[in-house]
Protein backbone atom coordinates (compact mmCIF):
# COMPACT_ATOMS: atom_id res chain seq x y z
CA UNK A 1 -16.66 3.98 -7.74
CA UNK A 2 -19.76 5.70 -8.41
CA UNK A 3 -22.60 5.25 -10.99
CA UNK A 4 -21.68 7.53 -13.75
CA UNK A 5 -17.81 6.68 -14.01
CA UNK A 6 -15.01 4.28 -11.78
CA UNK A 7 -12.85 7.06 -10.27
CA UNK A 8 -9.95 6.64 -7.51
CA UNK A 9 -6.81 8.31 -6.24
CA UNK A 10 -4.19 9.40 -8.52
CA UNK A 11 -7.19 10.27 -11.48
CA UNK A 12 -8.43 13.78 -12.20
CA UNK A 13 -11.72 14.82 -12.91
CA UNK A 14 -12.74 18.70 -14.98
CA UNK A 15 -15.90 20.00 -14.12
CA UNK A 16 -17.83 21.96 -16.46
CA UNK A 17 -16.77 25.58 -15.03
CA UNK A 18 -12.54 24.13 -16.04
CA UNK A 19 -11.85 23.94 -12.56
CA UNK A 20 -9.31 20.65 -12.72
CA UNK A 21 -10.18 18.49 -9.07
CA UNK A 22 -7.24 15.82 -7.74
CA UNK A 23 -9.75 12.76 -6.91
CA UNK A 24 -9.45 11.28 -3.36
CA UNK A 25 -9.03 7.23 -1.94
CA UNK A 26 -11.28 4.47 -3.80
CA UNK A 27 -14.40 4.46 -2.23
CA UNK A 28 -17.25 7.66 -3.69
CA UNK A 29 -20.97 8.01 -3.13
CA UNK A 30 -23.16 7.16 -5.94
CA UNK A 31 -23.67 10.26 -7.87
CA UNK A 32 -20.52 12.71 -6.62
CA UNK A 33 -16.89 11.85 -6.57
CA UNK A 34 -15.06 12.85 -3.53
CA UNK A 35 -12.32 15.61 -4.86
CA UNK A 36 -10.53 18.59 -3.81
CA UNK A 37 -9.52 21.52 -6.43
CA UNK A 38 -6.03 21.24 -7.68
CA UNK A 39 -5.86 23.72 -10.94
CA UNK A 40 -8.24 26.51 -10.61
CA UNK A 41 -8.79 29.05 -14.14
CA UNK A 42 -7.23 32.31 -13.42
CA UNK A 43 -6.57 34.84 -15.64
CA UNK A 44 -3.14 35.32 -13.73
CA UNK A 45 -2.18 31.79 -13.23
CA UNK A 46 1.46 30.72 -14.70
CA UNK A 47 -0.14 27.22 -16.26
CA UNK A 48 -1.81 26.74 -19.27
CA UNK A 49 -3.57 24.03 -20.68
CA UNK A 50 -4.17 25.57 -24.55
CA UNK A 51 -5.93 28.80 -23.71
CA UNK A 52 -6.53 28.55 -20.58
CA UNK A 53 -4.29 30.23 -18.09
CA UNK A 54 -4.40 28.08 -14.40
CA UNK A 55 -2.79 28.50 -10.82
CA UNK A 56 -2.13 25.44 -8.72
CA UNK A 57 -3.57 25.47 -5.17
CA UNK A 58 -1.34 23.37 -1.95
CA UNK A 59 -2.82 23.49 1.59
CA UNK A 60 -6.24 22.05 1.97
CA UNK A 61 -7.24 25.24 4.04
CA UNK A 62 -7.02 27.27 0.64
CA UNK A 63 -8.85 24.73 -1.27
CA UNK A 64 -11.73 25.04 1.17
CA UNK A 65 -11.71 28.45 0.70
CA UNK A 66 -12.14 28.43 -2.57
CA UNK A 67 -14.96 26.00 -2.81
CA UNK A 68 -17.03 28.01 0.21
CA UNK A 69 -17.11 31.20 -2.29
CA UNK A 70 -17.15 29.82 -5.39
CA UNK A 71 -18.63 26.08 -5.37
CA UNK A 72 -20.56 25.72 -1.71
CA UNK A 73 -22.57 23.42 -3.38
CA UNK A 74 -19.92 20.80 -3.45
CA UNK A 75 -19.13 20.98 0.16
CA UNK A 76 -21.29 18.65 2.10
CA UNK A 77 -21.34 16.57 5.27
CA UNK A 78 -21.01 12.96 4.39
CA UNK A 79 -23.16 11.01 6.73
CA UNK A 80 -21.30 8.17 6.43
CA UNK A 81 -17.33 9.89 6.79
CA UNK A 82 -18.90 11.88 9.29
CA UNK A 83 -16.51 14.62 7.18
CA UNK A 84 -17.09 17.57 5.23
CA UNK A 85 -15.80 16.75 2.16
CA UNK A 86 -15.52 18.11 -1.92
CA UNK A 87 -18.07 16.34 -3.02
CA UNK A 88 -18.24 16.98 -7.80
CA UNK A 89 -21.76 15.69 -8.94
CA UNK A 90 -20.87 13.02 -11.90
CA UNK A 91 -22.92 14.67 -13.95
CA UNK A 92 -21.09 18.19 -13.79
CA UNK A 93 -18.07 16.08 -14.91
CA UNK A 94 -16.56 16.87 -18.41
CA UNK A 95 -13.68 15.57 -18.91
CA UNK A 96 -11.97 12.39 -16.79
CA UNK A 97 -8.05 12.61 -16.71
CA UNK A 98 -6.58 8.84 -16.24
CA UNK A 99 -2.26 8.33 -15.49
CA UNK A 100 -2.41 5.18 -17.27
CA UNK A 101 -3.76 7.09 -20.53
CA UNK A 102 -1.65 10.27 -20.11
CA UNK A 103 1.14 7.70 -20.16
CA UNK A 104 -0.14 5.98 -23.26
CA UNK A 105 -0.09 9.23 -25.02
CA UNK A 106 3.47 10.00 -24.10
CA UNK A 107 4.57 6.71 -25.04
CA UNK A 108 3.35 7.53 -28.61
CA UNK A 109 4.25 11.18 -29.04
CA UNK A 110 7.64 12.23 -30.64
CA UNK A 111 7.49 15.92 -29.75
CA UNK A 112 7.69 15.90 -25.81
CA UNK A 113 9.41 18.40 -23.46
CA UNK A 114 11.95 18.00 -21.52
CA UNK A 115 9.39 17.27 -18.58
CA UNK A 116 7.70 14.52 -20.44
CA UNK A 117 10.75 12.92 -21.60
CA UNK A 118 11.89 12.75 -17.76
CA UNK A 119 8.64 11.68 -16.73
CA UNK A 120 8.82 8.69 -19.41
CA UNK A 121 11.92 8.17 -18.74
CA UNK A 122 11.06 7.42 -15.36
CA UNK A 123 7.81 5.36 -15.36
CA UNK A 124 10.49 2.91 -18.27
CA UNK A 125 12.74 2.81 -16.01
CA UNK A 126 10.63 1.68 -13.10
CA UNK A 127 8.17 -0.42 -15.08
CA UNK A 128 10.92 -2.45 -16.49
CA UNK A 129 12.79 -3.21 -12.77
CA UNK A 130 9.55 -3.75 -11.92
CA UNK A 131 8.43 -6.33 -14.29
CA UNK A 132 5.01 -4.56 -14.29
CA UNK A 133 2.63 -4.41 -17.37
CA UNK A 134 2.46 -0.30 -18.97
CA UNK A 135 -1.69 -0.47 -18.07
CA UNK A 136 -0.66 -1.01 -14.45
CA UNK A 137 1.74 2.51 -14.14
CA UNK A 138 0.95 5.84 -15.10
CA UNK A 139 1.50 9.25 -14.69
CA UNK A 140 -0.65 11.68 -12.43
CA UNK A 141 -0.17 15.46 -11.58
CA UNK A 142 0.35 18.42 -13.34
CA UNK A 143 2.00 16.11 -15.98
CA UNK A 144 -1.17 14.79 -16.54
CA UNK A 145 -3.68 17.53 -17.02
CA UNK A 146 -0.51 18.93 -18.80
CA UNK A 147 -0.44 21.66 -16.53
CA UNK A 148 2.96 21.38 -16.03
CA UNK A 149 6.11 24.22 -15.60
CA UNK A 150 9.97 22.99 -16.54
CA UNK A 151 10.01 22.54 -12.37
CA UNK A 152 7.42 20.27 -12.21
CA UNK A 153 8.59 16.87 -10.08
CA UNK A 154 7.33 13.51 -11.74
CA UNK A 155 4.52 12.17 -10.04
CA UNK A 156 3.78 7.94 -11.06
CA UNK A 157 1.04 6.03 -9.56
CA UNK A 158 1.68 1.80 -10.18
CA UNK A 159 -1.81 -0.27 -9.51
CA UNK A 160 -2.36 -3.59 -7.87
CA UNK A 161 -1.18 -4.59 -4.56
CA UNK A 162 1.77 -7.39 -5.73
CA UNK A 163 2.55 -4.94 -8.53
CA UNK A 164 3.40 -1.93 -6.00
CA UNK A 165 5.32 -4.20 -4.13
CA UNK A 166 7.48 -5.65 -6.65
CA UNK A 167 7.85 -1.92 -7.38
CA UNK A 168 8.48 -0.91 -4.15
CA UNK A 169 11.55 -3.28 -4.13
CA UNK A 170 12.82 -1.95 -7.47
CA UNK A 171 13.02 1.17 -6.27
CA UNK A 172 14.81 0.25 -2.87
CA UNK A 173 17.45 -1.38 -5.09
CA UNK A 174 17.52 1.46 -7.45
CA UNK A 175 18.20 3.66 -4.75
CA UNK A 176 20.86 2.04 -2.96
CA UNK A 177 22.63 1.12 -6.20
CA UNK A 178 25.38 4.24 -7.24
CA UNK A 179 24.24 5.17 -10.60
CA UNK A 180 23.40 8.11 -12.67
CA UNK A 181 19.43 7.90 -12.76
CA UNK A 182 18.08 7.33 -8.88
CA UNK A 183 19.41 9.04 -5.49
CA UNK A 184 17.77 9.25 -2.26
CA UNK A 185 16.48 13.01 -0.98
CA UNK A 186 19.95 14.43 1.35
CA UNK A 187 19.56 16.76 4.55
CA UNK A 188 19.51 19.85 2.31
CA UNK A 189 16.84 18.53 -0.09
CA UNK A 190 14.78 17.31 2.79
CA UNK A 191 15.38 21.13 4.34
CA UNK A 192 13.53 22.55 0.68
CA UNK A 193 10.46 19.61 1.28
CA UNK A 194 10.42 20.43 4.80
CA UNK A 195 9.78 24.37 4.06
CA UNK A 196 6.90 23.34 1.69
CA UNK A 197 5.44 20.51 3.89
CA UNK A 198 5.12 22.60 6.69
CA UNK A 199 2.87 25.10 5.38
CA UNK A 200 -0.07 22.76 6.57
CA UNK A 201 1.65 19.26 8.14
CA UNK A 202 3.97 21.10 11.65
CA UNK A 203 6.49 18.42 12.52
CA UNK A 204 9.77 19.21 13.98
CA UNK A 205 12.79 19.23 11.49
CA UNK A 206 15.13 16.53 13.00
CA UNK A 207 11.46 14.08 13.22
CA UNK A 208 10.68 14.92 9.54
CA UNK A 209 14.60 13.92 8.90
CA UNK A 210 14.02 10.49 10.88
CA UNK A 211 11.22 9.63 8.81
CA UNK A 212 11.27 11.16 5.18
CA UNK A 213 15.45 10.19 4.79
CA UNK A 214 14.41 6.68 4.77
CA UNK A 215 11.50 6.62 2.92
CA UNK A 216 11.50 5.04 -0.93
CA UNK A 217 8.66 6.64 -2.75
CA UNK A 218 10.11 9.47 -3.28
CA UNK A 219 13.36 11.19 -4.29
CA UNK A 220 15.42 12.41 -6.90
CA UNK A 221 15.37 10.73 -11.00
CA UNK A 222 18.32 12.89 -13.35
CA UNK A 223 17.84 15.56 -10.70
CA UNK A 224 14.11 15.99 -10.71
CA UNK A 225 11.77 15.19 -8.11
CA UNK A 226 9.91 11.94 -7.91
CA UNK A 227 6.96 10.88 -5.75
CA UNK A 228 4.98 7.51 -6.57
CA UNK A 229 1.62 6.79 -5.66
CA UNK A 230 0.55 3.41 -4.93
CA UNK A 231 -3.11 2.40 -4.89
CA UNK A 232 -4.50 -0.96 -4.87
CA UNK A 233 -6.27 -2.22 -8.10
CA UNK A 234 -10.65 -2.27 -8.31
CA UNK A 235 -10.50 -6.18 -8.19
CA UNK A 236 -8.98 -5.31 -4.68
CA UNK A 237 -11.28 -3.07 -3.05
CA UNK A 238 -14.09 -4.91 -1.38
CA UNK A 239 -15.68 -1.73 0.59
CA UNK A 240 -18.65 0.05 -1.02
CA UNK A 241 -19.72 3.41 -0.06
CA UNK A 242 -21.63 2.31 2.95
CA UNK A 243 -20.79 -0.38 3.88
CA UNK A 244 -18.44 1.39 6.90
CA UNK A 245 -19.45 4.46 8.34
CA UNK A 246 -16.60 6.67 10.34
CA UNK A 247 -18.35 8.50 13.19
CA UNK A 248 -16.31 11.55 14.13
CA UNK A 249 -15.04 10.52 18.06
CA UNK A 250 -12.63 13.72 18.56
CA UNK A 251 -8.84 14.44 18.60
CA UNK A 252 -6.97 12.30 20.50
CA UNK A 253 -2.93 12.04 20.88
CA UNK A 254 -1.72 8.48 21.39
CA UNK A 255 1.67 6.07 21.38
CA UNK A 256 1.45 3.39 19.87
CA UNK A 257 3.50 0.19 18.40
CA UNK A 258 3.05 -0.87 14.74
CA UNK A 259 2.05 -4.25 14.08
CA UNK A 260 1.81 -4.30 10.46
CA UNK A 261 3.00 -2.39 8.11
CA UNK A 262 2.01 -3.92 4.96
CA UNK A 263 -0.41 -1.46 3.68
CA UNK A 264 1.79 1.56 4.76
CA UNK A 265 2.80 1.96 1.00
CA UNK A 266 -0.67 2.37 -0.32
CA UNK A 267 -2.81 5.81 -0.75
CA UNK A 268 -4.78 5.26 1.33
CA UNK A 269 -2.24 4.26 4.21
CA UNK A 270 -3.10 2.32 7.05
CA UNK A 271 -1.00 1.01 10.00
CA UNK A 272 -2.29 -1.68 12.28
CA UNK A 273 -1.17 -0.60 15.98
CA UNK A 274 -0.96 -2.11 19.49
CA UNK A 275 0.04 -1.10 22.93
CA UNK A 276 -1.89 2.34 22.47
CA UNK A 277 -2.21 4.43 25.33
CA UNK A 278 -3.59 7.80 25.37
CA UNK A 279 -1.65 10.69 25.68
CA UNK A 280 -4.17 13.97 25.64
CA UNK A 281 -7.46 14.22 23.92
CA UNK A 282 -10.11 11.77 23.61
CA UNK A 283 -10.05 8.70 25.33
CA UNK A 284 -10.86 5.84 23.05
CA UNK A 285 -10.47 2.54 22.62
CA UNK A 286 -9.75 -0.42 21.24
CA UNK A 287 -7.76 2.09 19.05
CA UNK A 288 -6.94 -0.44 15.95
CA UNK A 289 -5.54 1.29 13.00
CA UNK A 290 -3.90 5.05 12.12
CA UNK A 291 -5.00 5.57 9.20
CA UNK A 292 -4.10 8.70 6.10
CA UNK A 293 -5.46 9.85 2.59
CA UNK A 294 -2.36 12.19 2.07
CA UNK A 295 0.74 10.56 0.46
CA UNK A 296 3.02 12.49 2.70
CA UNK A 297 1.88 10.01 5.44
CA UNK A 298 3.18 7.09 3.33
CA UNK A 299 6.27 5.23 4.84
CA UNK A 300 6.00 6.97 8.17
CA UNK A 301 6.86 4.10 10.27
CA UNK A 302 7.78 0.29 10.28
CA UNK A 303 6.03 -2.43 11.51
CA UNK A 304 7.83 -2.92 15.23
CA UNK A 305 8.26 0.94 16.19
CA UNK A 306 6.68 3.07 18.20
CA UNK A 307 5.14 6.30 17.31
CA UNK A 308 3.75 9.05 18.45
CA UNK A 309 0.53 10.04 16.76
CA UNK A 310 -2.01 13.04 16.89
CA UNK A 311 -5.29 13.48 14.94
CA UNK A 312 -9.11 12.84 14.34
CA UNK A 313 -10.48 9.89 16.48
CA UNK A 314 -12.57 8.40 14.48
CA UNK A 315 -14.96 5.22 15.45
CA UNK A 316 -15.55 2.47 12.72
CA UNK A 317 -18.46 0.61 12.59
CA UNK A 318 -18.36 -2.07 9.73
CA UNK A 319 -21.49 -3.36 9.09
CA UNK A 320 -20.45 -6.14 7.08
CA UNK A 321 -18.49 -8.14 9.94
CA UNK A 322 -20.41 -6.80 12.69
CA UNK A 323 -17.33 -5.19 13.82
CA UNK A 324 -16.56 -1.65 15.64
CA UNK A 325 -13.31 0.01 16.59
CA UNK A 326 -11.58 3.36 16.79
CA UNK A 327 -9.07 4.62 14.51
CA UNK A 328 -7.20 7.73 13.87
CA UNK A 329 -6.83 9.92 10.72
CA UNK A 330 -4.00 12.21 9.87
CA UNK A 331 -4.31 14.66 7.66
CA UNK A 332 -6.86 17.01 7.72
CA UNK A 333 -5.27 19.42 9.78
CA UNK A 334 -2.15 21.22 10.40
CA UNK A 335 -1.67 19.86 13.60
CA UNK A 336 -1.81 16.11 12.57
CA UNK A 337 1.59 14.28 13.20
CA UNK A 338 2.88 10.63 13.38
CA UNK A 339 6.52 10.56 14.23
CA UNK A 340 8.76 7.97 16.19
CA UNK A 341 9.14 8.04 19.83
């Protein structure tokens, strides 16, 4: 949350310049939201929003790129992530792109596409297994800054922890169930995901087969490509910007055992571990948590199993309960990985 507007994962933000910016996690400095460029304008871009031709950027790498020639500005090192992160002033902010809004507005239009009618379709479907309230789902993506091709997968995002899980179980049953609507990704869609995935995440095909063919939030709704976002609701976040600051320890490849899982759902993920021993890298310890801002890292292991993890050591100091600890964060580069042993 910062001054100017509440912002958190799943939202978009427009800055002045049109440049269309997928915000990131629930916790922003006072004045800037932390976001990365999604849609950039581009005279040859496929997308268009009215006028305005756009072209949709993947691998973080590129994004960075683009900021460093044409927005350095917004790329700073956050003293207290110890990252260097997208960081959009509030006040270059025009226009504030909200899922539960964009779903709103499909609710009450009669002249959708075929993509919006799918997308409905879907969050209907899932809010009424669910039992959840419409201003607790909502649509995200290129759905919602209607930047969307006929190709475009469905991307939801549900709010409030007891809400995502009663979700979460709806779609486990939905998916096990035989029927017309839901189906689990097979090897051959998993083979398509893998060949995008790997651009910037490396992972070995038969690991990312153990661990995506069993995961629920995402799959296949009439045919079409589903991923659902889960993020905890503002009542539930009790961290301010500040009140923990993440001191960059190095890169560090551990195993591990998971003993919780509960919050492995949620963007952000987390995953309380025990047992860790060090395999290469930086030597840290007590290592507490594995932690993960990307959705892709969702679902990657159950509480129990052992894992294999590689990424930025990171050391937590929370000022609140006078506590410290080390974690580790996937995601930031190519060679992050959590797979089981």
């Amino acid at each position: 949350m910062n001054g100017r507007m509440k912002t958190r994962e799943g939202d978009l933000i427009e800055n002045k310049a049109g440049l269309i910016f997928d915000v990131k996690g629930l916790i922003h400095p006072p004045s800037t939201i932390i976001a990365f460029p999604r849609f950039i304008p581009d005279p040859h871009g496929t997308r268009r929003n009215k006028s305005t031709p756009y072209r949709k950027v993947y691998a973080l790498s590129e994004r960075f790129q683009f900021l460093e020639q044409r927005f350095p500005h917004y790329l700073v090192h956050d003293r207290f992530f110890d990252e260097r992160l997208c960081e959009v002033p509030a006040e270059d902010v025009r226009h504030h792109y909200k899922p539960a809004n964009r779903l709103r507005e499909l609710r009450q239009d009669t002249g959708l596409d075929d993509v919006e009618t799918c997308a409905l379709e879907f969050c209907t479907f899932l809010r009424r297994h669910a039992k959840i309230s419409w201003s607790k789902i909502g649509i995200t993506g290129s759905i919602l800054a209607k930047l969307h091709t006929p190709n475009s997968d469905i991307d939801a995002v549900v709010y409030g922890f007891e809400n995502c899980k009663r979700a979460y179980s709806a779609l486990k049953t939905l998916l096990k169930e035989k029927n017309a609507f839901f189906r689990p990704y097979n090897r051959e869609d998993l083979k398509t995901l893998f060949g995008f995935r790997s651009k910037d995440t490396m992972m070995d095909f038969e690991d990312f087969v153990r661990t995506e063919s069993r995961k629920v939030l995402q799959g296949k709704f009439l045919q079409r490509d589903y991923f659902v976002r889960f993020v905890k609701d503002w009542s539930e976040v009790r961290e301010k910007y500040g009140d923990v600051r993440y001191v960059n320890s190095g890169y560090s490849k551990l195993r591990a055992t998971i003993v919780n899982d509960s919050e492995s759902i949620f963007t952000p993920c987390v995953y309380k571990v025990g047992n860790v021993r060090i395999l290469e890298g930086t030597k840290v310890t007590p290592v507490e948590e594995i932690v993960s801002f990307r959705g892709r890292f969702c679902e990657q292991a159950r509480a129990g199993e052992t894992v294999v993890v590689q990424g930025k050591a990171e050391r937590v100091r929370d000022t609140k309960k006078n506590h410290e600890y080390f974690r580790i964060l996937l995601g930031n580069k190519p060679s992050d990985y959590m797979v089981l042993a």
